[in-house]
N, C-alpha and C. Protein backbone atom coordinates (compact mmCIF):
# COMPACT_ATOMS: atom_id res chain seq x y z
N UNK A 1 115.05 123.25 97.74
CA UNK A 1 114.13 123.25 96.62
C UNK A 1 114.45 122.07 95.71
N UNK A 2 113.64 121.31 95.15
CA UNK A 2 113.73 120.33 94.47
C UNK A 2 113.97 120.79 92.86
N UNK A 3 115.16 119.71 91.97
CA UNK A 3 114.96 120.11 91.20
C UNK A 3 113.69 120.69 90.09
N UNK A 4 114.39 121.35 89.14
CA UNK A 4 113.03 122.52 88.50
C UNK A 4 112.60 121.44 87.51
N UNK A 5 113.31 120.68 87.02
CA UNK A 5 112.62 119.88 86.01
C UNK A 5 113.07 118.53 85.70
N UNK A 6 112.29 117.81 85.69
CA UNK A 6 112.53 116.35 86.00
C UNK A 6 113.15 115.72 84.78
N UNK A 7 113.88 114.97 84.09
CA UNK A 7 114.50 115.12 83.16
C UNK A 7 113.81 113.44 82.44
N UNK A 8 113.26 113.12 81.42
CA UNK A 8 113.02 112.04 80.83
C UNK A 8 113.32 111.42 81.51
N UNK A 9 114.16 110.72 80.95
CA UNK A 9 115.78 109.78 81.57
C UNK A 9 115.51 109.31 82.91
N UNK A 10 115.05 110.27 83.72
CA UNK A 10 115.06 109.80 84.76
C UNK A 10 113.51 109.09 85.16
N UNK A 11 112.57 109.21 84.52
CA UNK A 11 111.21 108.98 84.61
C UNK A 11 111.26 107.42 85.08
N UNK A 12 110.28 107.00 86.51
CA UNK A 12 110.44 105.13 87.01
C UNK A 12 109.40 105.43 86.52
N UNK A 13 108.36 105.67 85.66
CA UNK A 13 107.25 105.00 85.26
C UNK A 13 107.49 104.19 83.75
N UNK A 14 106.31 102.95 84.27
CA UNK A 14 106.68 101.98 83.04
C UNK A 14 105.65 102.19 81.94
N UNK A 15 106.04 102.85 80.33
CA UNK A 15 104.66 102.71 79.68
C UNK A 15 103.96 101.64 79.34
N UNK A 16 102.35 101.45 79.19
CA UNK A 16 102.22 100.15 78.48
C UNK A 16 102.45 99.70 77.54
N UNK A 17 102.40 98.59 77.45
CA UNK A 17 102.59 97.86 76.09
C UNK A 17 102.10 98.70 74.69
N UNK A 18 102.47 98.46 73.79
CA UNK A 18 101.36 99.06 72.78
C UNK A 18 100.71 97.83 72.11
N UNK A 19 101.07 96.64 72.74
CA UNK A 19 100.21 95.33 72.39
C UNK A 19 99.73 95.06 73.35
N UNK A 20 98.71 93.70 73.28
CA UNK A 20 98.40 93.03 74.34
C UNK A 20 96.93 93.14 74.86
N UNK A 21 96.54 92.37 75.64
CA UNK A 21 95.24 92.72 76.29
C UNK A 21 94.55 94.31 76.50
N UNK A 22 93.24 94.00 76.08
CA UNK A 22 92.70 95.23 77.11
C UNK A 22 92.65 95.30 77.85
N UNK A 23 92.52 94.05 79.24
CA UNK A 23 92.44 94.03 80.47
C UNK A 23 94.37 94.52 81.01
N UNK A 24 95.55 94.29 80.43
CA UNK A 24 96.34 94.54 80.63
C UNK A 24 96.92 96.09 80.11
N UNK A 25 96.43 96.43 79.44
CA UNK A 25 96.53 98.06 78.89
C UNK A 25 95.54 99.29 79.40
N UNK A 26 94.53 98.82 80.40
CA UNK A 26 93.41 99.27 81.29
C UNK A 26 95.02 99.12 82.87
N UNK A 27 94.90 98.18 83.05
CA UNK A 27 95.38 98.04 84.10
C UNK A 27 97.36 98.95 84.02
N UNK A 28 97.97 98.62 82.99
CA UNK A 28 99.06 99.81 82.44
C UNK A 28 98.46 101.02 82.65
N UNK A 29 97.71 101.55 82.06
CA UNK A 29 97.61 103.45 81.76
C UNK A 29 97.10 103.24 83.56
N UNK A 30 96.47 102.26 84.22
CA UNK A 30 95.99 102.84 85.53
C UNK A 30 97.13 102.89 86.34
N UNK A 31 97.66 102.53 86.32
CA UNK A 31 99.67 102.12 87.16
C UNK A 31 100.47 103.07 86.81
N UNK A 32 100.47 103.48 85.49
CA UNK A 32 101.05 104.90 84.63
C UNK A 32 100.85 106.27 85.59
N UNK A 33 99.27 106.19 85.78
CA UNK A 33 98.96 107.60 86.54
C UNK A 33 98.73 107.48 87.79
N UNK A 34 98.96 106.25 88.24
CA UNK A 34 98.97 106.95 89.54
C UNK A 34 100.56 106.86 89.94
N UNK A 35 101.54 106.33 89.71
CA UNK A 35 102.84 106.82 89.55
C UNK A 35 103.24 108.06 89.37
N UNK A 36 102.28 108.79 88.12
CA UNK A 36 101.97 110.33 87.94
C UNK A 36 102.10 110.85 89.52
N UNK A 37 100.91 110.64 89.47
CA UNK A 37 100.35 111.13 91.39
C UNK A 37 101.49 110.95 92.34
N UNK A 38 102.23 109.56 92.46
CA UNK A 38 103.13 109.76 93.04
C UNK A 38 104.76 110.81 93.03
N UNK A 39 105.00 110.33 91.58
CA UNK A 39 105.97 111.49 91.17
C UNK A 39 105.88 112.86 91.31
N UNK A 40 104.55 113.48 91.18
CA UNK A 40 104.49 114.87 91.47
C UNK A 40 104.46 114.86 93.26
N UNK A 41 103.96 114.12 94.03
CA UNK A 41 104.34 114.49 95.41
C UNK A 41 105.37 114.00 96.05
N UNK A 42 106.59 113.28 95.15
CA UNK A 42 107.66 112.96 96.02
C UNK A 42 108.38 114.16 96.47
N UNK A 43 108.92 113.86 97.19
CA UNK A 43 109.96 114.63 98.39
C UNK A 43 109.57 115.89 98.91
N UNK A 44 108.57 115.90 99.36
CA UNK A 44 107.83 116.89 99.51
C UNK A 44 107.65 116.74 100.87
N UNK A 45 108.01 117.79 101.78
CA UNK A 45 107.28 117.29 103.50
C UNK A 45 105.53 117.71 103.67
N UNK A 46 105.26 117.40 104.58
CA UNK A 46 103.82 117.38 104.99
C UNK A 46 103.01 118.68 104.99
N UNK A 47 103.71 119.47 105.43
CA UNK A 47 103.30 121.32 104.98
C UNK A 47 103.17 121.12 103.36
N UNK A 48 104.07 120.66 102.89
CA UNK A 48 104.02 120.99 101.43
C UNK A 48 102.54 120.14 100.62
N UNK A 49 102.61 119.32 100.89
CA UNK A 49 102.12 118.00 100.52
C UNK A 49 100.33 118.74 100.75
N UNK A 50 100.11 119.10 101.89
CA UNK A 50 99.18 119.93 102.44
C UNK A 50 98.02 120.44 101.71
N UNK A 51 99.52 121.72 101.50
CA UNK A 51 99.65 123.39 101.16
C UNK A 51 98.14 123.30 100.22
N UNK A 52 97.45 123.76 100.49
CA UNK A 52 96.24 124.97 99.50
C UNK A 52 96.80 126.27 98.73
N UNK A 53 97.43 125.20 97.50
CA UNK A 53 98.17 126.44 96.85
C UNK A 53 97.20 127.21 95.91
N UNK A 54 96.15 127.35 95.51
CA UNK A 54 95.51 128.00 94.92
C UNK A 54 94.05 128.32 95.68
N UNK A 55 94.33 129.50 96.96
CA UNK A 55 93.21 129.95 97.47
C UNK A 55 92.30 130.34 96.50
N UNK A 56 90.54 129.98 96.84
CA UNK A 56 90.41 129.30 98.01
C UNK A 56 89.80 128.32 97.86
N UNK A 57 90.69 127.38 97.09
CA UNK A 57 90.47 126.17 96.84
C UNK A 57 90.80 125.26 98.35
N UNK A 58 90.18 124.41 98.37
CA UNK A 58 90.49 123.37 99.73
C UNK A 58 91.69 122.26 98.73
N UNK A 59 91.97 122.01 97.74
CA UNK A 59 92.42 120.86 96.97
C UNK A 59 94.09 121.26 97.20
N UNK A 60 94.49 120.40 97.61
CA UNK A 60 96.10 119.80 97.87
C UNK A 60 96.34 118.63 97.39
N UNK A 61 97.35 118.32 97.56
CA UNK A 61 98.18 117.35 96.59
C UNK A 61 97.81 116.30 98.13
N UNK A 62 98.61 116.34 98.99
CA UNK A 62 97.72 115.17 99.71
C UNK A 62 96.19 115.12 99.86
N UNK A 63 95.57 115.99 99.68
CA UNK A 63 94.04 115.77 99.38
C UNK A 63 93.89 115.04 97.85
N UNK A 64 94.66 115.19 96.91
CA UNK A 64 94.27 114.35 95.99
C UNK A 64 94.46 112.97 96.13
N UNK A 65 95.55 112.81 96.61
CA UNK A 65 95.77 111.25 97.20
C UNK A 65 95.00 110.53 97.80
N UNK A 66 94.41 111.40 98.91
CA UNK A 66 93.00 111.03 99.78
C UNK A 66 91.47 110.81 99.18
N UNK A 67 91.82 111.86 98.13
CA UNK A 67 90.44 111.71 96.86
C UNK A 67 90.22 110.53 96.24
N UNK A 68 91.63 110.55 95.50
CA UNK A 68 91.61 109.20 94.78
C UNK A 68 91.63 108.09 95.52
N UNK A 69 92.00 107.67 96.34
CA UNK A 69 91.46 106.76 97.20
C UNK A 69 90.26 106.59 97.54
N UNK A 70 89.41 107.84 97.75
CA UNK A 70 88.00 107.90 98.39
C UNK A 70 87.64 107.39 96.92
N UNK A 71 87.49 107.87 95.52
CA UNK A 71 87.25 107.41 94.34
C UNK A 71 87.36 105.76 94.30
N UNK A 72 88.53 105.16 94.32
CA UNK A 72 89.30 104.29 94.01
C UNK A 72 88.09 103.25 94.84
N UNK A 73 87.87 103.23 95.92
CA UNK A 73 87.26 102.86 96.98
C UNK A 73 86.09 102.51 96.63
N UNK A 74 85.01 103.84 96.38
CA UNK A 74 83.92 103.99 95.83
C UNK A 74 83.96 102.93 94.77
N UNK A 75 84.19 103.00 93.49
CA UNK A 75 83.63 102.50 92.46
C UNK A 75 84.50 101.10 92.54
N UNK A 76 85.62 100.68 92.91
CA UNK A 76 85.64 98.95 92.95
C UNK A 76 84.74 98.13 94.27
N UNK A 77 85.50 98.46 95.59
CA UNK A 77 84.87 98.34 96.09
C UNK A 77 83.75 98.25 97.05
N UNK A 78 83.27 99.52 97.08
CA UNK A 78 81.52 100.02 97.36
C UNK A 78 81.16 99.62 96.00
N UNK A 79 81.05 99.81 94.83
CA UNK A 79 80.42 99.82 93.57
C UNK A 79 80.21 98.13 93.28
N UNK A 80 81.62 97.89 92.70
CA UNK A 80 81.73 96.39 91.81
C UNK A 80 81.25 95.58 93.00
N UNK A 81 82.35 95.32 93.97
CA UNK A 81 82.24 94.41 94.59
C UNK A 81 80.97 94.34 95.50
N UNK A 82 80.35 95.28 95.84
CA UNK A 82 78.89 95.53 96.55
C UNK A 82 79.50 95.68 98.01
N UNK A 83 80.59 95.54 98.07
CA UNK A 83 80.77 95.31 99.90
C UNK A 83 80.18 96.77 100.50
N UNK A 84 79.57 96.30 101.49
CA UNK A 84 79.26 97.40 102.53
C UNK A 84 79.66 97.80 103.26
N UNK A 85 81.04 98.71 102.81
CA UNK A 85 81.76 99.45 103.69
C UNK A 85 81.26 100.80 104.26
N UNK A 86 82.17 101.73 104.87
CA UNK A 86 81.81 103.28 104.62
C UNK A 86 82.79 103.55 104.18
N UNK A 87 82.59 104.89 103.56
CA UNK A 87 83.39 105.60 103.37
C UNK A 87 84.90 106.10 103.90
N UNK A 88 85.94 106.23 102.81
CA UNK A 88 87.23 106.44 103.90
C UNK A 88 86.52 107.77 104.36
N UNK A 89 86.37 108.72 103.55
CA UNK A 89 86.98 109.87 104.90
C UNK A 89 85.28 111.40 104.18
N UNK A 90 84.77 110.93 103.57
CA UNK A 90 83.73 111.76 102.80
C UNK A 90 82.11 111.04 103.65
N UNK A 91 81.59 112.41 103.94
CA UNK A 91 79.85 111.34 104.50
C UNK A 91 79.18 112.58 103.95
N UNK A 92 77.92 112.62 104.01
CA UNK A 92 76.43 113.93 103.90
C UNK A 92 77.10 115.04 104.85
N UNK A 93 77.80 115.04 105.61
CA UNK A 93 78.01 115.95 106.70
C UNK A 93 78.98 116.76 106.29
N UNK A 94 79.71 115.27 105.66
CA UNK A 94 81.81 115.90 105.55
C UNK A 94 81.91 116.07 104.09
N UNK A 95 81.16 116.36 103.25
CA UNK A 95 81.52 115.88 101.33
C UNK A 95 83.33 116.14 101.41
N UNK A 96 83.52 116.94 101.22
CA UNK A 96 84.61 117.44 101.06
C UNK A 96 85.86 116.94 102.18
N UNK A 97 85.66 115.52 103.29
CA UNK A 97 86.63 115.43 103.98
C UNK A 97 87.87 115.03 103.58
N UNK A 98 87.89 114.66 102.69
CA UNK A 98 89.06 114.06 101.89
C UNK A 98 90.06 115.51 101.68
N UNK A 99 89.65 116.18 101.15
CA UNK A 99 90.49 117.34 101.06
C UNK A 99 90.84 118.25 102.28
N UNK A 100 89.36 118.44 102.58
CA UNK A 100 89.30 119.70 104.36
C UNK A 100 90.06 118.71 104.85
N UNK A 101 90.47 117.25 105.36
CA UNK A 101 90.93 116.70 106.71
C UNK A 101 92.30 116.38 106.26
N UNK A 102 92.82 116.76 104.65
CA UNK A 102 94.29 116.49 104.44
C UNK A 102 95.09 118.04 105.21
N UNK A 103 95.56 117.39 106.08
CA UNK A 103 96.40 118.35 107.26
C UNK A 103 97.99 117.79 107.11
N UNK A 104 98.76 119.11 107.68
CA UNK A 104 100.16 118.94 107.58
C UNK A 104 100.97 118.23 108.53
N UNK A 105 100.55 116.70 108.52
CA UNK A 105 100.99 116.02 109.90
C UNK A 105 101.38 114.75 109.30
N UNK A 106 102.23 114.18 109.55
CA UNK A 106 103.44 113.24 109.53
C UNK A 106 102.39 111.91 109.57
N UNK A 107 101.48 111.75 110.15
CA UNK A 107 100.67 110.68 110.52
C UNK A 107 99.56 110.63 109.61
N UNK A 108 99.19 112.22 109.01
CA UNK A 108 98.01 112.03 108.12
C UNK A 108 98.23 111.94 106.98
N UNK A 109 99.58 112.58 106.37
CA UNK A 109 100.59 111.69 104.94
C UNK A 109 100.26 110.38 104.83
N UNK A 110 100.70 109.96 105.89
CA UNK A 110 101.33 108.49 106.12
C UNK A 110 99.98 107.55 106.06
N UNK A 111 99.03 108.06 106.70
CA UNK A 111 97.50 107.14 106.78
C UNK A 111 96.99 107.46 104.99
N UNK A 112 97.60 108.53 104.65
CA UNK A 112 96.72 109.09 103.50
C UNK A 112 97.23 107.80 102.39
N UNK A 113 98.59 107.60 102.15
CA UNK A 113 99.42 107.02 101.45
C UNK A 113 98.86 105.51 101.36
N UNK A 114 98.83 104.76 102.57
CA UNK A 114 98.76 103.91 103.12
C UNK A 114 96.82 103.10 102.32
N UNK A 115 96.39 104.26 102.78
CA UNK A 115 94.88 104.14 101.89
C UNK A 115 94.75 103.93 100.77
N UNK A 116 95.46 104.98 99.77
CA UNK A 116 95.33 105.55 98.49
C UNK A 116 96.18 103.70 97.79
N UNK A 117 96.84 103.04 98.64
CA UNK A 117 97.98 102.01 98.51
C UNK A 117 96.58 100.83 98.51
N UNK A 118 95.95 100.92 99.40
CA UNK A 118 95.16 99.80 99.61
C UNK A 118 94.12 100.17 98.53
N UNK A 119 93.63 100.99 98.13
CA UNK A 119 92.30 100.80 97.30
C UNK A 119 92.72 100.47 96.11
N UNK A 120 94.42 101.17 95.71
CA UNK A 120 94.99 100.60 94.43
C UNK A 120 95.27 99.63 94.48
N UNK A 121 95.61 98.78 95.13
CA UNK A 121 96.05 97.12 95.19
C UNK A 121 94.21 95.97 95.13
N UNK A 122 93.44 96.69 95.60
CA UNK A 122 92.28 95.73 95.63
C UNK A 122 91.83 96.39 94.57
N UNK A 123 91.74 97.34 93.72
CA UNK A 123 91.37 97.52 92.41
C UNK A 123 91.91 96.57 91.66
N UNK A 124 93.17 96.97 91.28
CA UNK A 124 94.06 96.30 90.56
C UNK A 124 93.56 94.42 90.47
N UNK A 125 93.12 94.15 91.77
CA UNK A 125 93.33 92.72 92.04
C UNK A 125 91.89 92.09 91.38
N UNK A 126 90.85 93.21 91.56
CA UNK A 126 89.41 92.80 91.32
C UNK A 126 89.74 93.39 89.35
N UNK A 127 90.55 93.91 88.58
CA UNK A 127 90.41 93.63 87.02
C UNK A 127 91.62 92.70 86.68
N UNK A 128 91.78 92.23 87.62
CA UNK A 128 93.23 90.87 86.91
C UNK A 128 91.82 90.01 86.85
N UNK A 129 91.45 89.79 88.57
CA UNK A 129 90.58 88.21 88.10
C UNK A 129 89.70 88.51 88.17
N UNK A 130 88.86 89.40 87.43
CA UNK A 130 87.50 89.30 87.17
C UNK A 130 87.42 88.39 85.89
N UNK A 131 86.46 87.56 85.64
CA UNK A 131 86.00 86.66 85.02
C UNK A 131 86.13 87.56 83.53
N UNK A 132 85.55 88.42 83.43
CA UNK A 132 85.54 89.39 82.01
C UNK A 132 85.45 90.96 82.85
N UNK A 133 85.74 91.79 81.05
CA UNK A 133 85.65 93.58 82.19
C UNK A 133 83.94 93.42 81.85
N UNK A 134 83.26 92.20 81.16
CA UNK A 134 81.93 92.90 81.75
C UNK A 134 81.13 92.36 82.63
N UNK A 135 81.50 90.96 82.94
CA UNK A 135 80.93 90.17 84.00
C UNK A 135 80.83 90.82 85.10
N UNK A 136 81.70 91.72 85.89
CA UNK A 136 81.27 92.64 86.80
C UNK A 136 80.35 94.08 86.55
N UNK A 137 79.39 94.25 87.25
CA UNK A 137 78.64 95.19 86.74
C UNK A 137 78.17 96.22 87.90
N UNK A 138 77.31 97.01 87.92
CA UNK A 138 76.90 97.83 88.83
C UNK A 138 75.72 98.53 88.42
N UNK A 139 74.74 99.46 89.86
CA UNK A 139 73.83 100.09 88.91
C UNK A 139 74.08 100.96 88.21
N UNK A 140 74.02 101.94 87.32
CA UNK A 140 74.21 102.99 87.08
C UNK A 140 73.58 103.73 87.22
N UNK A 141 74.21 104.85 88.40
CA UNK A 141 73.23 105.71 88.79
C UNK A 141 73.13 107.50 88.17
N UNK A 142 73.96 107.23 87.00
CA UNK A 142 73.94 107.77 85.80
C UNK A 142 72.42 107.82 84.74
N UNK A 143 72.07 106.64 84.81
CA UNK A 143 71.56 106.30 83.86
C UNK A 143 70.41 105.27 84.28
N UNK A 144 69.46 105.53 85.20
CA UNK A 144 69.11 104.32 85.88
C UNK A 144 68.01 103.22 84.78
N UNK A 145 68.46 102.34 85.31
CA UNK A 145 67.67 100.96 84.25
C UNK A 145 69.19 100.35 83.87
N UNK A 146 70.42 100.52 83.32
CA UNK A 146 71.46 100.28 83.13
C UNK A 146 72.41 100.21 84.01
N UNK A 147 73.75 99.59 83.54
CA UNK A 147 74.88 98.90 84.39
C UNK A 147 75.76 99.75 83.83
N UNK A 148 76.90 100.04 84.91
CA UNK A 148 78.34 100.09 84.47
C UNK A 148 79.04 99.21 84.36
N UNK A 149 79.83 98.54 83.28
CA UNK A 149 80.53 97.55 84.07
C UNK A 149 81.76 97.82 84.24
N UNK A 150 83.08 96.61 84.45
CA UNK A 150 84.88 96.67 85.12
C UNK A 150 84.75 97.68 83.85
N UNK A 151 84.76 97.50 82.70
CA UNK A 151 85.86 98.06 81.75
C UNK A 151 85.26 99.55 81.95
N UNK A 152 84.43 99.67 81.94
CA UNK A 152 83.69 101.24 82.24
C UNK A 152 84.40 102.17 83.19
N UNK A 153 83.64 101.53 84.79
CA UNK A 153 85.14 101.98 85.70
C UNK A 153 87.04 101.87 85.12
N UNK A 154 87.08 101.47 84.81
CA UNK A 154 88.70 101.01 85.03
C UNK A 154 88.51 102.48 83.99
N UNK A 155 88.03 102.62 83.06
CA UNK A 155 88.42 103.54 82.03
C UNK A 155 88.26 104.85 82.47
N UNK A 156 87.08 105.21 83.31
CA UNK A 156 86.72 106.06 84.02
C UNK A 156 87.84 106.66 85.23
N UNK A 157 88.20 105.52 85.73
CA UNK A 157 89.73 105.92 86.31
C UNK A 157 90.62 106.30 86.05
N UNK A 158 90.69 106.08 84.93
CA UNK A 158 92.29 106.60 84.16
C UNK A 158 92.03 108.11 83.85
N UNK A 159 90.72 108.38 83.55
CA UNK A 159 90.07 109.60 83.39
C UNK A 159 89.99 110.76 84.24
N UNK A 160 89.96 110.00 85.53
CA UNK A 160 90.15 110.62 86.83
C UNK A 160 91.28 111.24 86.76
N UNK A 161 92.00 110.15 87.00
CA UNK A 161 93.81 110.21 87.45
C UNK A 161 93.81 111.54 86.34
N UNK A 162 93.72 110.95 85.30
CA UNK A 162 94.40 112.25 84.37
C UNK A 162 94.39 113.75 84.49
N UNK A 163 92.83 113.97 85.02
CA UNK A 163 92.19 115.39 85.61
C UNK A 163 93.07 115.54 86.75
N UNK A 164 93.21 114.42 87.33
CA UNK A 164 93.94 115.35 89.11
C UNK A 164 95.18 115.51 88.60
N UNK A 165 96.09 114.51 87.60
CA UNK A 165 97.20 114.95 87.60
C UNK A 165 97.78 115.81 86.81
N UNK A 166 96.68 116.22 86.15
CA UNK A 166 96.87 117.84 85.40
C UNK A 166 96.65 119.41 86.80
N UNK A 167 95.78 118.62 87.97
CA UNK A 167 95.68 119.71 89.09
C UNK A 167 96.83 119.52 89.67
N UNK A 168 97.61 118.42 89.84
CA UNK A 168 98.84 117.71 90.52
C UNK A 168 100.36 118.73 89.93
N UNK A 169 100.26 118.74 88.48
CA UNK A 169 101.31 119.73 87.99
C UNK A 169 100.94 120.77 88.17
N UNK A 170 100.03 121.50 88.18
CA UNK A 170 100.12 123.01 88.89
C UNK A 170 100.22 123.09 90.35
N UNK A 171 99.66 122.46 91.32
CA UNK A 171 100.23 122.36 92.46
C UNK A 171 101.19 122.92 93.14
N UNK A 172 101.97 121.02 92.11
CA UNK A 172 103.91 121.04 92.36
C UNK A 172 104.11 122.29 92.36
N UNK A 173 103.83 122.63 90.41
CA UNK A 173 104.72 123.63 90.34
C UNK A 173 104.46 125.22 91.57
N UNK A 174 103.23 125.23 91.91
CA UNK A 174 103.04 126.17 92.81
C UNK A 174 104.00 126.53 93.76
N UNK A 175 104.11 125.03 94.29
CA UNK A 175 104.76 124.99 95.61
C UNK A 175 106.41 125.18 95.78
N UNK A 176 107.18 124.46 94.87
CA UNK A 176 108.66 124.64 94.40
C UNK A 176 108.99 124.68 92.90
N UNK A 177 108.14 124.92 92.30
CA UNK A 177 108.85 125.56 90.66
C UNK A 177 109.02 124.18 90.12
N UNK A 178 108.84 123.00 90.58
CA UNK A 178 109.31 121.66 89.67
C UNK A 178 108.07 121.54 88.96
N UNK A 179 108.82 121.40 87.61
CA UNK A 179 107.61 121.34 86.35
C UNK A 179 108.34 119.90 85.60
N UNK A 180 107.42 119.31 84.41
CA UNK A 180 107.80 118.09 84.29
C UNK A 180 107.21 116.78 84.55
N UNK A 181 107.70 115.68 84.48
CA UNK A 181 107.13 114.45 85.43
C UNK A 181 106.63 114.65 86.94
């Protein structure tokens, strides 16, 4: 069992600045939480990581990983960047594959991680050098006639993160009693 409570002190996340850019304090709180995300699923094996601890919910902690990636994906690049990808792991058929296809297997951790790694690194890369957070834009299909733009998403993300990693601490704690970071 992992320890019950994670102690300050020991916390590797870096806070942001309380100066400095917006584009650099967007890009801090987004690095902040998903470190979150990571810290609540370290050392955890693949059953755990899994686990559907609150039947009969489909949502696991490696399904959030897989989410936020499918998210992460979506709105930089399907959204900003326009590229015409597909989808990681969600279609009309599968909504929910991101979560239903997070299974307790050594290979689907590992692909899950690996994803959730890549959509955060080409996020990250598309609000360093975007020209401005509003020069990039999108439709909004919120609101149609109007744009979202970077700073919108980026903020919207942090928004995300925050919701899963409030589902992320009940989880944990579901699974081995570690409450905390």
């Amino acid at each position: 069992m992992a320890e019950k409570f994670i102690k300050a002190e020991l916390d590797p996340r870096t806070m942001p600045d309380g100066e400095g850019s917006e584009r650099d304090m967007l890009l801090g709180f987004l690095r902040w939480h998903r470190e979150t995300l990571r810290l609540k699923c370290s050392g955890l094996e693949p059953a755990q990581l899994a686990a559907r601890a609150v039947p009969p919910s489909t949502m696991s902690l490696l399904g959030l990983v897989r989410h936020l990636a499918e998210v992460e994906h979506g709105w930089f690049r399907r959204g900003l960047s326009g590229m015409d990808v597909p989808y990681l792991y969600c279609s009309k058929a599968e909504p929910n594959a991101d979560f239903d296809g997070a299974i307790p297997d050594p290979d689907c951790v590992a692909e899950g991680w690996r994803t959730w790694e890549d959509a955060a690194e080409f996020a990250d890369r598309l609000i360093a050098e975007a020209p401005s957070l509003e020069a990039v834009s999108m439709p909004n299909r919120y609101k149609p006639g109007h744009r979202l733009t970077l700073r919108w998403v980026a903020f919207h993300m942090i928004e995300e993160y925050a919701q899963h990693n409030g589902h992320a601490d009940l989880l944990r704690e579901r699974i081995d009693g570690r409450i905390g970071l």
